[in-house]
Protein backbone atom coordinates (compact mmCIF):
# COMPACT_ATOMS: atom_id res chain seq x y z
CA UNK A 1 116.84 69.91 129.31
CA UNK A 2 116.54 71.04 125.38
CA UNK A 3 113.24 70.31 124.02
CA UNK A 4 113.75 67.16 121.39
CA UNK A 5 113.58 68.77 117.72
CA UNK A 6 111.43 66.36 115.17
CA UNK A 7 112.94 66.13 111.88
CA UNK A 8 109.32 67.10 110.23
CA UNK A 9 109.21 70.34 112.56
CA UNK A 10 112.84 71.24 111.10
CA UNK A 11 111.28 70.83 107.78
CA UNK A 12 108.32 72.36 108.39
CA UNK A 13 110.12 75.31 109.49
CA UNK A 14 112.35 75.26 106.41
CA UNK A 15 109.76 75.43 104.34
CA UNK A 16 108.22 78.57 105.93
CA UNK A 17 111.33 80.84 106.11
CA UNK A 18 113.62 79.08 103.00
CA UNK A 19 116.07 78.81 105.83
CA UNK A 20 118.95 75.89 106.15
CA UNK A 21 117.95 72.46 107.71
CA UNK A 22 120.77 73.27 109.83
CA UNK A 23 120.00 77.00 110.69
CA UNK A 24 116.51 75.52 111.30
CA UNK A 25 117.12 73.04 113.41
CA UNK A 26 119.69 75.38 115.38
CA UNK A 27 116.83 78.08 116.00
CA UNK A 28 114.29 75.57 117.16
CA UNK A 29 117.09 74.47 119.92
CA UNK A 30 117.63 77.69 120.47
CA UNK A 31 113.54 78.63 121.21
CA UNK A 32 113.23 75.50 123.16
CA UNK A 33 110.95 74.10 120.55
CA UNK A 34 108.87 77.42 120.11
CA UNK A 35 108.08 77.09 116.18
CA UNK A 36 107.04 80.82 116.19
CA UNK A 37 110.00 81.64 118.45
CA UNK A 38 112.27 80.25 115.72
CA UNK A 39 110.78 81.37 112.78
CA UNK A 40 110.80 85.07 113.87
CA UNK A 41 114.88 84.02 114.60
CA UNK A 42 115.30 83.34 111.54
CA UNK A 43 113.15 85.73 109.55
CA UNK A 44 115.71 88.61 110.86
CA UNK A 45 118.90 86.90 110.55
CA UNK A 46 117.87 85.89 106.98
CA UNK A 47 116.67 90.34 106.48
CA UNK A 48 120.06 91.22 108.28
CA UNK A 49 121.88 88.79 105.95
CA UNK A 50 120.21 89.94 102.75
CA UNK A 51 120.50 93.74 103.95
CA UNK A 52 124.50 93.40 103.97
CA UNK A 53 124.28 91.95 100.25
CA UNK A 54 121.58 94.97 98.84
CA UNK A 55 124.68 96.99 97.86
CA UNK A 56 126.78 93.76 95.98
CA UNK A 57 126.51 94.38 91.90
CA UNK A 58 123.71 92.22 90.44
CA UNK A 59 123.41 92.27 86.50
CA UNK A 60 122.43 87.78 85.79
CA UNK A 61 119.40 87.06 86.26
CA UNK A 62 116.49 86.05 83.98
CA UNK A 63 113.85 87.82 81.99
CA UNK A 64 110.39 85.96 82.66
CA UNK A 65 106.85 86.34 81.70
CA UNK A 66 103.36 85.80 82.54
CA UNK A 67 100.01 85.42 80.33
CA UNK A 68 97.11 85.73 81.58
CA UNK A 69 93.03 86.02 80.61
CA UNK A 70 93.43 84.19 77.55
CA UNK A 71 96.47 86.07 76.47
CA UNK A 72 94.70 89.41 77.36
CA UNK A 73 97.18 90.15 79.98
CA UNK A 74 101.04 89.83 79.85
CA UNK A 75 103.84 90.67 82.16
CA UNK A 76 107.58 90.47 81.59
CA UNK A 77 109.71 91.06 84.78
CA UNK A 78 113.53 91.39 84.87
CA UNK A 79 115.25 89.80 87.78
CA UNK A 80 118.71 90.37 88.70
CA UNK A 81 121.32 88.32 90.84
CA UNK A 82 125.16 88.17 90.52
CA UNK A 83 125.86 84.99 89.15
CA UNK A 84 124.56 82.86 85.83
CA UNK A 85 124.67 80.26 88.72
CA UNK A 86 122.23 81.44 90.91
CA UNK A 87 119.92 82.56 87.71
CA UNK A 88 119.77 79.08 86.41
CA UNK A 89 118.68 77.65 90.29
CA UNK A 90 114.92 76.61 90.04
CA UNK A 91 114.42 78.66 93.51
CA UNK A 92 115.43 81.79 91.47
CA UNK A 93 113.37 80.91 88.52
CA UNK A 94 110.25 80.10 91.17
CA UNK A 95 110.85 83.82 92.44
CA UNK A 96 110.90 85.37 88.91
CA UNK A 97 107.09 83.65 87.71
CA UNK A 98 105.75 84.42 91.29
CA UNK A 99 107.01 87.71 90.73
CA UNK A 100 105.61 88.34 87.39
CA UNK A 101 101.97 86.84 88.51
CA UNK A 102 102.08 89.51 91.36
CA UNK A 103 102.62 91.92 88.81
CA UNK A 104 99.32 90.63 86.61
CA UNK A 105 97.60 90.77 90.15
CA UNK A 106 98.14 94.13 91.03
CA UNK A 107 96.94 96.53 88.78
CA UNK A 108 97.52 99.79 90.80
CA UNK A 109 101.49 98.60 90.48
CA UNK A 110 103.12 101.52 88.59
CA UNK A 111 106.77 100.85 90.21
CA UNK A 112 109.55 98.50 92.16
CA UNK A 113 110.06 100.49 95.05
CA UNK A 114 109.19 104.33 96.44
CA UNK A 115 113.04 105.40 94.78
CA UNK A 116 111.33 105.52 91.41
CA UNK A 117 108.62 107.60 91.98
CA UNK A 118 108.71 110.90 90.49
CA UNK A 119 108.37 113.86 92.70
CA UNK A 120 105.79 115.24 90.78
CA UNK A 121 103.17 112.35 91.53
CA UNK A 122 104.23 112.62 94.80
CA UNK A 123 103.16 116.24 94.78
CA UNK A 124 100.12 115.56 93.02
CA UNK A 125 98.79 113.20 95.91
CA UNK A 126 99.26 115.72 98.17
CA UNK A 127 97.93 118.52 96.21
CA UNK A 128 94.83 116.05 95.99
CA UNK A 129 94.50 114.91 99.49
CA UNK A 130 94.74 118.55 100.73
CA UNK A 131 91.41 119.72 99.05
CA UNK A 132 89.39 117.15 100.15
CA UNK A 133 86.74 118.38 102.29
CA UNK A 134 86.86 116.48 105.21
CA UNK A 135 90.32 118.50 106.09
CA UNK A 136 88.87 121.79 105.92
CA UNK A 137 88.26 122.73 109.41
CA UNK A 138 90.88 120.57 110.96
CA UNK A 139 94.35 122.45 112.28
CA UNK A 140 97.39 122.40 110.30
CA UNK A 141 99.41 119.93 112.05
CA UNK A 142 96.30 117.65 112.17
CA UNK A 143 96.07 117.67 108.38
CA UNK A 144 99.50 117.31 107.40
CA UNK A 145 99.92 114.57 109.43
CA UNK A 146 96.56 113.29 107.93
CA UNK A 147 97.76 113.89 104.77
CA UNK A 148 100.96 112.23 104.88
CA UNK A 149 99.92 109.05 105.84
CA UNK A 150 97.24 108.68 103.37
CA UNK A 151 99.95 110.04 100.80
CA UNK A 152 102.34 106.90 102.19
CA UNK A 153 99.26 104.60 101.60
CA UNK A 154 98.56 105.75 98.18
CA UNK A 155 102.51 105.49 96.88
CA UNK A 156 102.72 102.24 98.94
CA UNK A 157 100.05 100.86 96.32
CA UNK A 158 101.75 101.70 93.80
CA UNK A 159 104.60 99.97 94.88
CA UNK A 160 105.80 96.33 94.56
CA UNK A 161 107.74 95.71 97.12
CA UNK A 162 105.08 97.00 99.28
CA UNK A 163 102.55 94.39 98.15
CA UNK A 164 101.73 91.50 99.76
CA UNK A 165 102.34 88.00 98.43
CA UNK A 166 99.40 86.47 96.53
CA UNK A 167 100.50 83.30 97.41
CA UNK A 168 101.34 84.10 101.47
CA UNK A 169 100.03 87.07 102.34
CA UNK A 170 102.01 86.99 106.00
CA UNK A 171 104.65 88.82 103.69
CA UNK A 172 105.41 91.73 101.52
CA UNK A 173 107.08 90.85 98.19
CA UNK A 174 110.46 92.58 99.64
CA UNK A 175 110.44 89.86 102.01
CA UNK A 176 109.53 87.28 100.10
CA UNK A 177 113.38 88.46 97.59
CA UNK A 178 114.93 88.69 100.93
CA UNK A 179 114.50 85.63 101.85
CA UNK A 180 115.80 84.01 98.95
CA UNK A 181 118.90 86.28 99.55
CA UNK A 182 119.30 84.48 102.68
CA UNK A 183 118.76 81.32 100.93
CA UNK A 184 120.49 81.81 97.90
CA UNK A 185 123.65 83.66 99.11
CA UNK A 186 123.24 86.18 96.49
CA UNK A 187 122.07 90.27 96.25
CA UNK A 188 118.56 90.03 94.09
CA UNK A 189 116.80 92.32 92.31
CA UNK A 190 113.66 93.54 90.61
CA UNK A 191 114.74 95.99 88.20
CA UNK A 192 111.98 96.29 85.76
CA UNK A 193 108.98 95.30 84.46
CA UNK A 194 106.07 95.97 82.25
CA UNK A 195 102.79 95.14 82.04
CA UNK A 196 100.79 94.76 78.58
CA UNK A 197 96.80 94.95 78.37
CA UNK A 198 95.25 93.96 74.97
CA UNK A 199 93.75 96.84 73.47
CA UNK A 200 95.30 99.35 76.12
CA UNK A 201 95.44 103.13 74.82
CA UNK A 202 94.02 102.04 71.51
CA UNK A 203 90.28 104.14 70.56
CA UNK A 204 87.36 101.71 71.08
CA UNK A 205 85.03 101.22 68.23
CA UNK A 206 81.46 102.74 69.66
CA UNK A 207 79.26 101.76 66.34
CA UNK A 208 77.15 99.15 67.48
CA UNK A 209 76.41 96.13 64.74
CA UNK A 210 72.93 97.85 63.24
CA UNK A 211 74.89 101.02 62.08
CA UNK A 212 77.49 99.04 61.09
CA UNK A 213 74.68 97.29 58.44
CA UNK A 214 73.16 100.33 57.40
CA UNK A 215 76.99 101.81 56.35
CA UNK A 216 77.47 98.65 54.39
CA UNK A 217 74.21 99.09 52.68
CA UNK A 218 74.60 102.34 51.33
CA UNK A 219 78.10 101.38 49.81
């Protein structure tokens, strides 16, 4: 005998995944009722979904910011999808400012995904995690393997995607676009973003205030 689905665990369960109320409902038959069951269900029909759409063209979307500290912090973020449609959907726009306030958040973020990153830092990690001392005596196949996986955990800092959500840390930030793939029907996007901090790169006055007077006196 199926298990007798609640409407609030069908929304419940549509909240956590962004899934249909149909699809939801369908999985939780499916598990006999076993929320977790379900949810895992529908997390990988919703990747498998969004991974056949990664290669559709993608150029709508929104450009959206994020101030923070007072205005001592700003991100803008460009989001793609394929339709002005889908760009104007307040689920899209939600994804964009969560986006952006990851960005803020993560200060070791240099770039979307491990594509962008130049060879040469990649070489430079390794050059750096090879003369560390505590790989000196170990064999060779030891330490590259070593190496290699603290290289992966360095770039993977660096990377976006890689991060996990501020706001649900159960998932990465490439889950959380995935998922509104799934729910929105349409490839997404990160494509860019920048981050601005005041003062950044700009030579920071070292006179304190009492040799500041004295100048002033002696004009």
């Amino acid at each position: 005998m199926a298990a007798e689905i609640s409407a609030k665990t069908v929304k419940e369960l549509r909240d956590k995944t962004a899934a249909g109320m149909m699809d939801c409902k369908k999985a939780l038959q499916e598990s006999n009722g076993d929320f977790e069951k379900a949810m895992e269900s529908l997390r990988k029909k919703g990747l498998a979904s969004a991974n056949k759409k990664a290669d559709r063209i993608a150029t709508e979307g929104i450009i959206e910011s994020y101030i923070h500290m007072g205005g001592k912090l700003g991100v803008l973020v460009e989001v793609n999808c394929e339709t002005d449609f889908v760009a104007r959907r307040e689920e899209f726009q939600e994804l964009a400012k969560n986006v952006a306030m990851q960005i803020a958040a993560s200060p070791a973020v240099k770039f979307v995904s491990l594509k962008e990153i130049p060879q040469s830092i990649i070489d430079e990690e390794k050059k750096i995690e090879l003369e560390k001392n505590d790989l000196a005596n170990k064999p060779q196949e030891i330490k590259e393997k070593i190496v290699e996986g603290r290289i992966q955990k360095r770039l993977n800092e660096m990377i976006l995607l890689e991060q996990s959500f501020i706001r649900d840390s159960d998932i990465t930030i490439e889950e959380l676009v995935k998922r509104n793939i799934a729910l929105m029907g349409e490839n997404i996007q990160i494509r860019r973003f920048e981050r601005f901090n005041l003062g950044e790169g700009l030579e920071k006055r070292s006179e304190n205030f009492s040799d500041e007077v004295e100048k002033m006196k002696k004009q």
